[in-house]
N, C-alpha and C. Protein backbone atom coordinates (compact mmCIF):
# COMPACT_ATOMS: atom_id res chain seq x y z
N UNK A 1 99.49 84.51 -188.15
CA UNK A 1 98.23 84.98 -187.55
C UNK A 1 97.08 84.11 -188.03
N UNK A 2 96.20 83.80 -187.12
CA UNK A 2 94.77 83.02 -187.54
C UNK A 2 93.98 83.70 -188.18
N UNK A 3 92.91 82.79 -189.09
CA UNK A 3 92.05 84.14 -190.18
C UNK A 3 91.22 84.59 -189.13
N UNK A 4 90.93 83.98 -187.88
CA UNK A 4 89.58 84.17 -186.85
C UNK A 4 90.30 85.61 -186.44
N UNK A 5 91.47 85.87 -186.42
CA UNK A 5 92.26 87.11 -186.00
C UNK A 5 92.29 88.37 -186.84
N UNK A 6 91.99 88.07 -187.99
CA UNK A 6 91.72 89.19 -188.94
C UNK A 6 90.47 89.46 -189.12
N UNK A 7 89.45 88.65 -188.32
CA UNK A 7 88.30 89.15 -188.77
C UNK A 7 87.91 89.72 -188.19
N UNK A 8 87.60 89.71 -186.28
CA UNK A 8 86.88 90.10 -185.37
C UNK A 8 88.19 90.33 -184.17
N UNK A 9 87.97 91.76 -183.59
CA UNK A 9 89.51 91.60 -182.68
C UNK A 9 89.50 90.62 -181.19
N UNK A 10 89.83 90.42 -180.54
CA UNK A 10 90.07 89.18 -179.71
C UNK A 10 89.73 90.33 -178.24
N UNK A 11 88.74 89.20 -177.54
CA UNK A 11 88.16 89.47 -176.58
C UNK A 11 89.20 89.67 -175.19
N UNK A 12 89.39 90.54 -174.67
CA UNK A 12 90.65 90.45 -173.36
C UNK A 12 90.64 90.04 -172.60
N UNK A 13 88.59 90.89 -172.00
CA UNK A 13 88.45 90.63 -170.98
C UNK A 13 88.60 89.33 -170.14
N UNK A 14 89.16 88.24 -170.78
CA UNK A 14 89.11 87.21 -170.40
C UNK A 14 91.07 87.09 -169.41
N UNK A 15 91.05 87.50 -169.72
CA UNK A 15 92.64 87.53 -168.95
C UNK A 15 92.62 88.27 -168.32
N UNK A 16 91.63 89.48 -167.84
CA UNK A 16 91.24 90.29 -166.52
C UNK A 16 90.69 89.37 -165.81
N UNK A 17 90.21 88.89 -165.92
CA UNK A 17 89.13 87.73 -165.31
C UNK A 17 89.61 86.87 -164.66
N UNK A 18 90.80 86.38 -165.22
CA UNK A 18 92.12 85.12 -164.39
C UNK A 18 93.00 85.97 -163.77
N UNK A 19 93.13 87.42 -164.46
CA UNK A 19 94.08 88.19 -163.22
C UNK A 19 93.42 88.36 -162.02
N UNK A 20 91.90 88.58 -162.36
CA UNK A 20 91.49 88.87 -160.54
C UNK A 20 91.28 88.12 -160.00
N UNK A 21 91.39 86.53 -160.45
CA UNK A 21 91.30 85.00 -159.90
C UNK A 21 92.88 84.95 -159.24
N UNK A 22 93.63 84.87 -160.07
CA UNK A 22 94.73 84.79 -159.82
C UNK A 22 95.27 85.91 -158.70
N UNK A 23 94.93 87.01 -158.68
CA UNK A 23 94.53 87.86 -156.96
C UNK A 23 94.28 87.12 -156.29
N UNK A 24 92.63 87.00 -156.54
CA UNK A 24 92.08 86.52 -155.00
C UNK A 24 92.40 85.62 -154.18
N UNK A 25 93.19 84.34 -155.49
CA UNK A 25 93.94 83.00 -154.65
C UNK A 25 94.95 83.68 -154.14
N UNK A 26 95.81 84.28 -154.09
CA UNK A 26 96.52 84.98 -153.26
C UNK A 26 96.71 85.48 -151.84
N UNK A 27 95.44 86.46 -152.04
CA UNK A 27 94.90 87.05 -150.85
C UNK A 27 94.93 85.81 -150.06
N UNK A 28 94.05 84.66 -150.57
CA UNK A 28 93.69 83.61 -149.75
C UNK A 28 94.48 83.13 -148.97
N UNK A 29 95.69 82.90 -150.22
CA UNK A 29 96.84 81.96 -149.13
C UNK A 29 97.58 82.71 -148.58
N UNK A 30 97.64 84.41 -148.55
CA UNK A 30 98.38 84.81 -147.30
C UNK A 30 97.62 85.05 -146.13
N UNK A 31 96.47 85.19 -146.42
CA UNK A 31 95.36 85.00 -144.84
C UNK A 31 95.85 83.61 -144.08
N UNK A 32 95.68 82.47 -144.90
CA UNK A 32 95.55 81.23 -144.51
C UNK A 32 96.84 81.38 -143.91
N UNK A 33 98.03 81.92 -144.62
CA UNK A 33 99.03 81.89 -143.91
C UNK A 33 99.84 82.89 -142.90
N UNK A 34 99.08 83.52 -142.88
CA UNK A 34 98.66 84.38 -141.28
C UNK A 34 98.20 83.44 -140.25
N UNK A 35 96.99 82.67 -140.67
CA UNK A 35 96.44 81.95 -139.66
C UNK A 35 97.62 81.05 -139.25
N UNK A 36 98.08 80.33 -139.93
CA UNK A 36 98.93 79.33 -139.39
C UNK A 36 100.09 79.76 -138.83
N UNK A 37 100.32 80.83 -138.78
CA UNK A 37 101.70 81.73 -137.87
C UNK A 37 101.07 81.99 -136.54
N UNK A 38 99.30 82.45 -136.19
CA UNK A 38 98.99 83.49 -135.10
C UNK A 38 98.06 81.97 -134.36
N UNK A 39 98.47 80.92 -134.70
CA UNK A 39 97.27 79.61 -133.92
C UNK A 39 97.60 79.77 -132.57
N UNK A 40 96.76 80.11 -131.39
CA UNK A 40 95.16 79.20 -131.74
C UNK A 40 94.53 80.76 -132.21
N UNK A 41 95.30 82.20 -132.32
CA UNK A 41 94.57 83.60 -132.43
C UNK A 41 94.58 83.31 -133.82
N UNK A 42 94.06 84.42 -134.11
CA UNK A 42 93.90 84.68 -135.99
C UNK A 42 92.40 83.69 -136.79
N UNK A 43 91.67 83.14 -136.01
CA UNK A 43 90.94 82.21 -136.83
C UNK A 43 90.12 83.23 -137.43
N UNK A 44 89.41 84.02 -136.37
CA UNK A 44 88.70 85.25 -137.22
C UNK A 44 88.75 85.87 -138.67
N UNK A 45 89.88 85.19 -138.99
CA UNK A 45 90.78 86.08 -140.27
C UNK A 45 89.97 85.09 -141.51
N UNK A 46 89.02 83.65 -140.77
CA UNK A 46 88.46 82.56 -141.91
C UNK A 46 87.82 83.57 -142.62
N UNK A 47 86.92 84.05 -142.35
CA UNK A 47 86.17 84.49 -143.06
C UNK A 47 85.99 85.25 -144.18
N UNK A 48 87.77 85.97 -143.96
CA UNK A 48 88.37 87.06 -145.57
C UNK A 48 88.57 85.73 -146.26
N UNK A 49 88.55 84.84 -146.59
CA UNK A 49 89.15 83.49 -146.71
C UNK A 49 87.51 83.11 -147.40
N UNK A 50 86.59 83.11 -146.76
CA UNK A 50 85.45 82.33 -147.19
C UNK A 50 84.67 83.87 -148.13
N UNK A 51 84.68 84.65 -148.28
CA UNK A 51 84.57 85.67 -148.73
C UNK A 51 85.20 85.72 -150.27
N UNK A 52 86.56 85.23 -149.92
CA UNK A 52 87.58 85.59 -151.21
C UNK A 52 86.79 84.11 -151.86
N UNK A 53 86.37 83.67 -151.06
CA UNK A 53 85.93 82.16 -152.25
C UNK A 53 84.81 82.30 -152.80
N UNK A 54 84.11 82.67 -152.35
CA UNK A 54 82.57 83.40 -152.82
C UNK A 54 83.05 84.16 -154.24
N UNK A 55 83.74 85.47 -153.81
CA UNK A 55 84.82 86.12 -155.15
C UNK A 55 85.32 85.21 -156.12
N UNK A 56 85.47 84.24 -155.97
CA UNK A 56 86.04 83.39 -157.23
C UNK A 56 84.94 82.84 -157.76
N UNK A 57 84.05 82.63 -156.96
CA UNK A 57 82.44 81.73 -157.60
C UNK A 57 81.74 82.62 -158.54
N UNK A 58 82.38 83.80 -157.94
CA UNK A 58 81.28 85.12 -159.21
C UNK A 58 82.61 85.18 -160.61
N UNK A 59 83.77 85.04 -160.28
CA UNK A 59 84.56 84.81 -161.65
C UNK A 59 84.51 83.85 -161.94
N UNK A 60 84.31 82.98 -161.50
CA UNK A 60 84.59 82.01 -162.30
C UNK A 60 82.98 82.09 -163.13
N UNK A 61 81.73 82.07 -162.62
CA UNK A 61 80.61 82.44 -163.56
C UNK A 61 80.82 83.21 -164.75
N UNK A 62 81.15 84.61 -164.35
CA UNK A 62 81.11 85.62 -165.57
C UNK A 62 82.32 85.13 -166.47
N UNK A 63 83.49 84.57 -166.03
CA UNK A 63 84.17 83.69 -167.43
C UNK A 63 83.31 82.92 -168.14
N UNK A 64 82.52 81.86 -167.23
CA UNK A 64 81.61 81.35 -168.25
C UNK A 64 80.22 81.85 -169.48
N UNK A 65 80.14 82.82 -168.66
CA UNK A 65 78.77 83.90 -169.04
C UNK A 65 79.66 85.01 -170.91
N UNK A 66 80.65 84.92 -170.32
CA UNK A 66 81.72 85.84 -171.21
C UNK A 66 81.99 84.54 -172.70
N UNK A 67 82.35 83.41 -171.95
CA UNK A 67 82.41 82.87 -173.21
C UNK A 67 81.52 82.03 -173.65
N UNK A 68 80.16 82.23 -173.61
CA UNK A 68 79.04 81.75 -174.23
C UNK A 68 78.80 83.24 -175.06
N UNK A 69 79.16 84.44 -174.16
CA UNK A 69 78.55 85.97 -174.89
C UNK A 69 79.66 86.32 -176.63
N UNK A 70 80.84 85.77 -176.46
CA UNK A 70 82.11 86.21 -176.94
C UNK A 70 82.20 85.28 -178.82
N UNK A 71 82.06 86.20 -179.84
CA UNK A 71 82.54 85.38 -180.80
C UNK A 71 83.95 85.00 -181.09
N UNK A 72 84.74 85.79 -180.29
CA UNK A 72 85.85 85.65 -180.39
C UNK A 72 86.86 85.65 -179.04
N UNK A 73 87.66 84.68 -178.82
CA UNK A 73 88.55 84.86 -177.49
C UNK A 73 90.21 84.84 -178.00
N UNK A 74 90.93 85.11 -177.25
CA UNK A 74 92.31 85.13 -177.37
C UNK A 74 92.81 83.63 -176.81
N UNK A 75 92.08 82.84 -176.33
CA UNK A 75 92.13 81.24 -176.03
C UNK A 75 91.62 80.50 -176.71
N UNK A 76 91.67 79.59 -177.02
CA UNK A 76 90.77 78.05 -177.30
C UNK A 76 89.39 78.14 -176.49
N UNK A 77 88.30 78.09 -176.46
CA UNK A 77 87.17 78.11 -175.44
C UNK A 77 87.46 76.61 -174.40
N UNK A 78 88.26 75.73 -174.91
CA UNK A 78 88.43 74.53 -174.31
C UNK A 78 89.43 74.63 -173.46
N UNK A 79 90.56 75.67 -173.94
CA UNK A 79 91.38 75.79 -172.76
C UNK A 79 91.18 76.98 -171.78
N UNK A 80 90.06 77.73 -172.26
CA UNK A 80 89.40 78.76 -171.46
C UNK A 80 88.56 77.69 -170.39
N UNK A 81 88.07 77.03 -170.73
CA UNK A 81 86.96 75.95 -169.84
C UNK A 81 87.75 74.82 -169.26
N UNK A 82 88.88 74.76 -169.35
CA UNK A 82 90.08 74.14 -168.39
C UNK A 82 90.79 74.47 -167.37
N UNK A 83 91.11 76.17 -167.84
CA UNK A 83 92.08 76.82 -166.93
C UNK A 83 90.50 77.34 -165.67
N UNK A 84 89.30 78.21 -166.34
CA UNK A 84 88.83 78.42 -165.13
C UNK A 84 88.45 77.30 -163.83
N UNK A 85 88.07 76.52 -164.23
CA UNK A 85 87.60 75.62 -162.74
C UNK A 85 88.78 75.41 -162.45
N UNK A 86 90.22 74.80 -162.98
CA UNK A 86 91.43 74.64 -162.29
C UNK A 86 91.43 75.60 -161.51
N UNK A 87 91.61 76.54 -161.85
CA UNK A 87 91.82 78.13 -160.84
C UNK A 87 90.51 78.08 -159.50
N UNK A 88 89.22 78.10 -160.12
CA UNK A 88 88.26 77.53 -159.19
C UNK A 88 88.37 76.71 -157.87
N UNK A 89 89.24 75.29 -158.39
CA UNK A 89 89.27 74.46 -157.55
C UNK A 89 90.18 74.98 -156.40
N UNK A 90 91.32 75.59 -156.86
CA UNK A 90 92.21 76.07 -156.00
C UNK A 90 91.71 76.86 -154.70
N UNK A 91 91.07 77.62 -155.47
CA UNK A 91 90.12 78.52 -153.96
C UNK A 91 89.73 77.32 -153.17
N UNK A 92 89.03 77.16 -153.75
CA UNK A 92 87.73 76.38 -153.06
C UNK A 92 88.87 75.57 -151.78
N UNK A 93 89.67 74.73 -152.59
CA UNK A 93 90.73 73.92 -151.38
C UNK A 93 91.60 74.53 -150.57
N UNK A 94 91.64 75.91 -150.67
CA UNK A 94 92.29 76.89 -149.81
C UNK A 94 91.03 77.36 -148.47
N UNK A 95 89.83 77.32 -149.40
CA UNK A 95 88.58 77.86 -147.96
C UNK A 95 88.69 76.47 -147.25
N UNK A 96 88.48 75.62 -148.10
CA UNK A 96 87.50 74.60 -147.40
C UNK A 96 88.89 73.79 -145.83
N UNK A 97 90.24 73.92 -146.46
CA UNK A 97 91.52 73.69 -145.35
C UNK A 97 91.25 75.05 -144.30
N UNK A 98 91.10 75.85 -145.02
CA UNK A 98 91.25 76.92 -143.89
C UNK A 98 90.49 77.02 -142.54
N UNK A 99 88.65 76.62 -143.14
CA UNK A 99 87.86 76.07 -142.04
C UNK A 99 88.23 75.01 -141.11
N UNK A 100 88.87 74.12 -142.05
CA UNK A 100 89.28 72.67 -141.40
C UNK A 100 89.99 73.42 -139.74
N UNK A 101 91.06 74.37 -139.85
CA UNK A 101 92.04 74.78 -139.11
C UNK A 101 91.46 75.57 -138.09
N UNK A 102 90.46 75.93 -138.54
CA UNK A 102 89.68 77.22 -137.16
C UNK A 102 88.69 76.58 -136.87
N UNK A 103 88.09 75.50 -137.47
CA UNK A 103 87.03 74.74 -136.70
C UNK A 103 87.56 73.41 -135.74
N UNK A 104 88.75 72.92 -136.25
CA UNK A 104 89.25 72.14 -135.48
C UNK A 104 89.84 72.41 -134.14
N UNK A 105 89.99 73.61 -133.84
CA UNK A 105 90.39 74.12 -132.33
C UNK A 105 91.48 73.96 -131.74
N UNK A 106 92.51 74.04 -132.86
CA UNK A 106 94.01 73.41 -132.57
C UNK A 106 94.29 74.51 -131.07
N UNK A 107 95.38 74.25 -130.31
CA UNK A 107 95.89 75.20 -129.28
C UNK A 107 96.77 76.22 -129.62
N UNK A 108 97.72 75.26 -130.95
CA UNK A 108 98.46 76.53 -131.25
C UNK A 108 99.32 75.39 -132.60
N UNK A 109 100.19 76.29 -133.25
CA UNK A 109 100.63 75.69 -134.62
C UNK A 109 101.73 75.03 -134.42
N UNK A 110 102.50 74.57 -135.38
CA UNK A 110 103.81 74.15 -135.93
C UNK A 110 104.55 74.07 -136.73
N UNK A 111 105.44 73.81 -137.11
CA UNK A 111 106.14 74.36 -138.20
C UNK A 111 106.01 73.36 -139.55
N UNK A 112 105.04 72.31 -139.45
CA UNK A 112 104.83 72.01 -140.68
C UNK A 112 103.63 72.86 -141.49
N UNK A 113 102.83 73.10 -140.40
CA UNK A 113 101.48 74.01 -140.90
C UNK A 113 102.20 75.21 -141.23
N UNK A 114 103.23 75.77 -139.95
CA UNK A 114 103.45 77.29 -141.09
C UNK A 114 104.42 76.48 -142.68
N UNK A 115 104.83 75.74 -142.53
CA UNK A 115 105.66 75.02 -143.76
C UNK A 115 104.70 75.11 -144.77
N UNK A 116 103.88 74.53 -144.45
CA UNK A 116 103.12 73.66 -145.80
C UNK A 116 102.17 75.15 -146.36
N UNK A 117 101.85 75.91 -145.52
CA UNK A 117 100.94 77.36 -146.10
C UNK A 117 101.74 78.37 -146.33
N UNK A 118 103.32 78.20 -146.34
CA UNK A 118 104.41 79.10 -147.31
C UNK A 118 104.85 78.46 -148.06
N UNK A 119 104.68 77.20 -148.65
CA UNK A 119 104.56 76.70 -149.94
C UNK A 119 103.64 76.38 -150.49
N UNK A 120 101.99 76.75 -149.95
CA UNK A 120 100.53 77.49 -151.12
C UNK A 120 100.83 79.17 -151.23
N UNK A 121 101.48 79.68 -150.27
CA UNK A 121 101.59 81.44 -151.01
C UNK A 121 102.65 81.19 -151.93
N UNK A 122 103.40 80.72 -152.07
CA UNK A 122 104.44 80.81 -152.90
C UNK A 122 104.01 80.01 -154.30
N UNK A 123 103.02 79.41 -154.22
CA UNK A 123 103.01 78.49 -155.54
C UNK A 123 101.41 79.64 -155.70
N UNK A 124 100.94 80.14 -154.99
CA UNK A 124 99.79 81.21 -156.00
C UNK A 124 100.34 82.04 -156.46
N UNK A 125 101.58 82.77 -155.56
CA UNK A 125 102.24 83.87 -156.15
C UNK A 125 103.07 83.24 -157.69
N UNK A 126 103.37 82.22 -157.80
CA UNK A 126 103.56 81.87 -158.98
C UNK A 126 102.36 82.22 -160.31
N UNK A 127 101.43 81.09 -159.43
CA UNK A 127 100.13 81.25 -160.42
C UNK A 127 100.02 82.69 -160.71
N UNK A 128 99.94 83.64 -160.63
CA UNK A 128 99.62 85.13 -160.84
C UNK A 128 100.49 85.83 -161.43
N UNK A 129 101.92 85.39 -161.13
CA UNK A 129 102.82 86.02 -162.20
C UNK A 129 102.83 85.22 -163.73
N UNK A 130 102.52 83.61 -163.84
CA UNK A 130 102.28 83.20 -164.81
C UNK A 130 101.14 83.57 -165.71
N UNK A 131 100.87 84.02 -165.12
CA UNK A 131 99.15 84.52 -165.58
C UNK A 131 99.14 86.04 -166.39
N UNK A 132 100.20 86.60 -165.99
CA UNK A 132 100.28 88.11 -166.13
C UNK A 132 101.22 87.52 -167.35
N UNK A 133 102.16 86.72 -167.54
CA UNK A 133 103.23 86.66 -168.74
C UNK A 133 102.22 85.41 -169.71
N UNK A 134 101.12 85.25 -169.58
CA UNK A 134 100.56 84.39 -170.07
C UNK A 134 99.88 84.94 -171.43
N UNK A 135 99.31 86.31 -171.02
CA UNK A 135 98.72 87.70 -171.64
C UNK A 135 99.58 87.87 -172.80
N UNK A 136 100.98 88.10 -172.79
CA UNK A 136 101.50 87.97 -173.82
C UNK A 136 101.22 87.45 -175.20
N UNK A 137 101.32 86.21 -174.35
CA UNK A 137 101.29 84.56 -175.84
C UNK A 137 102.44 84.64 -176.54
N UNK A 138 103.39 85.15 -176.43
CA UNK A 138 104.82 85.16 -177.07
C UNK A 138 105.51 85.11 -175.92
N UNK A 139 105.65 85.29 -174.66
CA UNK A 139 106.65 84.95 -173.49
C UNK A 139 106.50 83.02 -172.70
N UNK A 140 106.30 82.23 -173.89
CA UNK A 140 106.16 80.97 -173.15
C UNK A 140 106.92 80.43 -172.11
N UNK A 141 108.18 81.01 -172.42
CA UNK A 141 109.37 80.41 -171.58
C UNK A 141 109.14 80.96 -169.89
N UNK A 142 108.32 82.89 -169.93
CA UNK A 142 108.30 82.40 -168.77
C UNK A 142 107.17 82.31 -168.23
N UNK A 143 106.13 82.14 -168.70
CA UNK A 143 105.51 80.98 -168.15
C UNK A 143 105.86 79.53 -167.83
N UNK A 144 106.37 78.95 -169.00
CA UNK A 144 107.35 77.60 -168.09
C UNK A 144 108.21 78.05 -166.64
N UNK A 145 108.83 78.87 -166.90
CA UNK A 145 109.62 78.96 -165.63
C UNK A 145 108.63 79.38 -164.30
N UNK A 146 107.59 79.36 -164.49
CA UNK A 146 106.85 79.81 -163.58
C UNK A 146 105.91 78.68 -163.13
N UNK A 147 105.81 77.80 -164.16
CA UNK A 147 104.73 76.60 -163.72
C UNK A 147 105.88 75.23 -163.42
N UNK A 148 106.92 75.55 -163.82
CA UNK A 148 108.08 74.50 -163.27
C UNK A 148 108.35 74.57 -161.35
N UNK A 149 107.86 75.99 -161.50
CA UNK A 149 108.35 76.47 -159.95
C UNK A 149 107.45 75.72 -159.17
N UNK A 150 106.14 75.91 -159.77
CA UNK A 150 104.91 75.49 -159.40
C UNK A 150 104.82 73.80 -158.98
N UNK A 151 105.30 72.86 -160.07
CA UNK A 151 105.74 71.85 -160.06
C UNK A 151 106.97 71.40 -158.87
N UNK A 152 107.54 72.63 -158.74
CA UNK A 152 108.80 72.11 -157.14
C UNK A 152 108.45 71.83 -156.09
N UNK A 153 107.35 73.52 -156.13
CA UNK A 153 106.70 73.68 -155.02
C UNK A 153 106.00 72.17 -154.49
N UNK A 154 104.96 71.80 -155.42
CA UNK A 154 103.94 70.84 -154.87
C UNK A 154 105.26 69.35 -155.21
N UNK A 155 106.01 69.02 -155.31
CA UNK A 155 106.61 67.99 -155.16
C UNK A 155 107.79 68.32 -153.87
N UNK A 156 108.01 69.09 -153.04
CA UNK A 156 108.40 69.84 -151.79
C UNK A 156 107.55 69.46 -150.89
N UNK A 157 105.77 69.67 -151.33
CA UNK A 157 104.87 69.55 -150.66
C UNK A 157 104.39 68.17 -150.25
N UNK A 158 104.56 67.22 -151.53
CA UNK A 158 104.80 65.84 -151.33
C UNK A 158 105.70 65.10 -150.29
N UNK A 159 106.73 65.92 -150.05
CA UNK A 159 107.47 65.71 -149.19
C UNK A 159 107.71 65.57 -148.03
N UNK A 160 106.64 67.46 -147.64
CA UNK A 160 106.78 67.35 -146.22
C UNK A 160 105.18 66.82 -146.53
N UNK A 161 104.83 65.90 -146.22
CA UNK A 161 103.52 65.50 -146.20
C UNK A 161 103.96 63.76 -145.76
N UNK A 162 105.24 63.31 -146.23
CA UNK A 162 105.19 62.19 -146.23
C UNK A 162 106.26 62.08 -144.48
N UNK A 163 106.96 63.35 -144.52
CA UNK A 163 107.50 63.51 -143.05
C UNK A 163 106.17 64.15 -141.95
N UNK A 164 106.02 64.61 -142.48
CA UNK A 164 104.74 65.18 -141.46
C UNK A 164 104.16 63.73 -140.36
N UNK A 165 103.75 62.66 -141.45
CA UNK A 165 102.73 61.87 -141.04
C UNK A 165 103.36 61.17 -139.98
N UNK A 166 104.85 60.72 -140.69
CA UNK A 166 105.76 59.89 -139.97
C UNK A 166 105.90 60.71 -138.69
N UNK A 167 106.05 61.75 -138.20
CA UNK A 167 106.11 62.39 -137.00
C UNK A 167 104.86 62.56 -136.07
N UNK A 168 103.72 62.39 -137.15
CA UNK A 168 102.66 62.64 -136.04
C UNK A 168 102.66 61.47 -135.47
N UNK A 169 103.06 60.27 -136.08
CA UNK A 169 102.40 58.85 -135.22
C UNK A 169 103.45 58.62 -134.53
N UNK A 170 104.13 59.50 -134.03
CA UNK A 170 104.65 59.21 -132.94
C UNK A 170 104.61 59.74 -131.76
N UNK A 171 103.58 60.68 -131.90
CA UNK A 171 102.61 60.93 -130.87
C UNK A 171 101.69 60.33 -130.44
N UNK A 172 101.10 60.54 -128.88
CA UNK A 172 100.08 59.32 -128.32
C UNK A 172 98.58 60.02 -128.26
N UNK A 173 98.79 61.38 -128.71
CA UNK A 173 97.46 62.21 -128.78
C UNK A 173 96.23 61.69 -130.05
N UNK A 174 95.68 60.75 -130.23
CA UNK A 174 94.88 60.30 -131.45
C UNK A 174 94.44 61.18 -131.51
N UNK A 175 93.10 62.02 -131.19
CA UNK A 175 92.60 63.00 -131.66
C UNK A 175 93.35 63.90 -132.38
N UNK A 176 94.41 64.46 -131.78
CA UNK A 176 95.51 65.28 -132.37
C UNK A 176 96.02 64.71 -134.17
N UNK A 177 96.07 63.59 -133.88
CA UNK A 177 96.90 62.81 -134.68
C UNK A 177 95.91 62.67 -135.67
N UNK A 178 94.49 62.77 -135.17
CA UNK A 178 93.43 62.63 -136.74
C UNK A 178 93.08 63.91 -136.86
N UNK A 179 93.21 65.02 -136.61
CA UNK A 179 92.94 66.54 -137.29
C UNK A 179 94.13 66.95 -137.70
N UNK A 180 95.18 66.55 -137.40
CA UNK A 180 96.74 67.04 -138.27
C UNK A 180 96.59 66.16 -139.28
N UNK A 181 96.70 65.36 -139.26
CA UNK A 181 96.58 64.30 -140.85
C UNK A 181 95.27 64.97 -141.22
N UNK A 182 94.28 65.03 -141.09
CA UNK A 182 93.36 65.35 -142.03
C UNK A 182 93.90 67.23 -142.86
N UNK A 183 94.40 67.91 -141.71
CA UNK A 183 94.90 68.88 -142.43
C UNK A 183 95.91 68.91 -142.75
N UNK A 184 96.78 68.31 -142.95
CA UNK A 184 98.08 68.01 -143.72
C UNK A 184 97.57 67.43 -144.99
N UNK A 185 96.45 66.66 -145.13
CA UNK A 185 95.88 66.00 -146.43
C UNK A 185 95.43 67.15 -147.26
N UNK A 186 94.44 68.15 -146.63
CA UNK A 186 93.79 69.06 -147.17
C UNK A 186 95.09 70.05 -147.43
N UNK A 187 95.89 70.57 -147.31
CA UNK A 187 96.94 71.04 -147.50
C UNK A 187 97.77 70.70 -149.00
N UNK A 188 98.00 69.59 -148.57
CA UNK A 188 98.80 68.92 -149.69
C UNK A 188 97.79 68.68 -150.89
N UNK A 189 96.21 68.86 -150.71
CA UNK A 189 95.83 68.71 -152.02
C UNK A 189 95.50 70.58 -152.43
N UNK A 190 95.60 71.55 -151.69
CA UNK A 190 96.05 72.78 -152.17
C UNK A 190 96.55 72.61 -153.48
N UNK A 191 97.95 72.39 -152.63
CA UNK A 191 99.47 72.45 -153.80
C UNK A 191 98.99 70.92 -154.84
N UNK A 192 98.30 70.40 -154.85
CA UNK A 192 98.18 69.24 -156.23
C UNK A 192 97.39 70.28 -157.30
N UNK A 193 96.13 71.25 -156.20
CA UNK A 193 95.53 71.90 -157.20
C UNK A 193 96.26 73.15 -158.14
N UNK A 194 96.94 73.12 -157.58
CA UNK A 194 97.92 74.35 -157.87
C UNK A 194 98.61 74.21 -158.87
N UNK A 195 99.49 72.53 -159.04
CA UNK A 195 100.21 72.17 -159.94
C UNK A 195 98.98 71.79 -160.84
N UNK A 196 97.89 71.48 -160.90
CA UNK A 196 97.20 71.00 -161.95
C UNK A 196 96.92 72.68 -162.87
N UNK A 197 96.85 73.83 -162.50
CA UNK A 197 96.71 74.87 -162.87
C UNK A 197 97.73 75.23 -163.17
N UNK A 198 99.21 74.76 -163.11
CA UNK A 198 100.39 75.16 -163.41
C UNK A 198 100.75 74.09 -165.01
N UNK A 199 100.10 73.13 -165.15
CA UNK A 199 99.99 72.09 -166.47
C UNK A 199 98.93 72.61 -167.02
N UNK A 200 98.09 73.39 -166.93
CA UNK A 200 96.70 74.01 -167.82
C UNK A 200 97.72 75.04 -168.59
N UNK A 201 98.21 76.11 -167.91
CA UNK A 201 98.85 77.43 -167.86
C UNK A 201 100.34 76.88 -169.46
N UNK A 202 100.39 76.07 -168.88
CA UNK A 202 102.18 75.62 -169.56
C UNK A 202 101.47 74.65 -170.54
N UNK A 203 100.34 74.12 -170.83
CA UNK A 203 99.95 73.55 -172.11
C UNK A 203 99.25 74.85 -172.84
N UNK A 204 98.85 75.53 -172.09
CA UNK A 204 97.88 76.87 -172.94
C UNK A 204 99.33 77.31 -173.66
N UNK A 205 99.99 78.24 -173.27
CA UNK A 205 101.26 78.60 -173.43
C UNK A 205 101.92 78.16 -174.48
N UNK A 206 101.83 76.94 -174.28
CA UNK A 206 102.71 76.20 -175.34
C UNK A 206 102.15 75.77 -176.34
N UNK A 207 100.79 76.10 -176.66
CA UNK A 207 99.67 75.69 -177.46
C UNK A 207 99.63 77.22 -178.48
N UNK A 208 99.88 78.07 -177.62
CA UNK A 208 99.82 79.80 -178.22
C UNK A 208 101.03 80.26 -178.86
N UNK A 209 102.70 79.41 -178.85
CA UNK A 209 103.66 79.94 -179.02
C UNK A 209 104.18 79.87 -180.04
């Protein structure tokens, strides 16, 4: 045990704070991935989407507000000030693709878009269960097993990203061909943000064990 641990008891609220982050990215990417099942219907649905990102802008503040207030945290303040904007960024690249998709006026979807937005629900639903075994600080392993997943996911995502492209240019629609690549880009940097929050999570972890 640390002496900082015997003196003053350790602040929690800070792991409520990434659990309701770790929600809201959630919510996000099963909206987003609603949308990409119901194209060209469902765009309406942006806005639970731009809403839930707003929601992360007020957590991610009061984490910061919490650990300027806090003499004591159950983190490092450095890996507290690592993991929130990682988590941050994630929203943010989940709204800002999601607009991409309802402002671009597609006619209707395909199966790389529903592809690529059931491997961001599946890599938040990671993030959130890692997050919940993170609370611990004695379950590292599964947190590894949870940010490894995370790591499949977005190297899966690498994947279809590099087939994606190869298929669009073989279409004669350019316009088409420059709003699918641009959202196949915005997509694929989802899942980079995702794995960068899945290496915050699994160095915290392994820093606590």
């Amino acid at each position: 045990m640390r002496v900082r641990d015997l003196i003053l008891p350790e602040d929690k609220v800070f792991f409520t704070l990434f659990k309701d982050m770790g929600s809201a990215i959630s919510e996000a990417a099963k909206v987003l991935n609603e949308i990409t099942h119901e194209l060209p219907q469902g765009t309406e649905k942006a806005h639970r989407v731009r809403q839930l990102e707003h929601q992360g802008d007020e957590i991610t503040r009061h984490v910061y507000e919490q650990l300027n207030e806090s003499l004591i945290t159950p983190l490092e303040p450095e890996e507290i000030s690592r993991l929130a904007p990682d988590m941050d960024d994630v929203m943010d690249r989940i709204d800002r693709v999601t607009q991409q998709i309802c402002n671009y006026g597609l006619t209707e979807s395909n199966e790389t878009l529903k592809e690529f937005s059931y491997l961001i629900l599946l890599a938040t639903t990671e993030i959130s269960q890692a997050i919940d075994s993170l609370k611990l600080l004695t379950h590292s392993e599964n947190v590894k097993n949870h940010t490894s997943e995370i790591n499949r996911l977005y190297n899966l995502s690498i994947e279809l990203q590099s087939r994606a492209v190869l298929e669009l240019f073989k279409t004669k629609d350019l316009l088409l061909i420059i709003k699918l690549k641009d959202i196949y880009e915005g997509l694929g940097r989802v899942l980079e943000k995702c794995n960068d929050v899945g290496h915050a999570l699994n160095d915290i972890s392994m820093n606590h064990s």
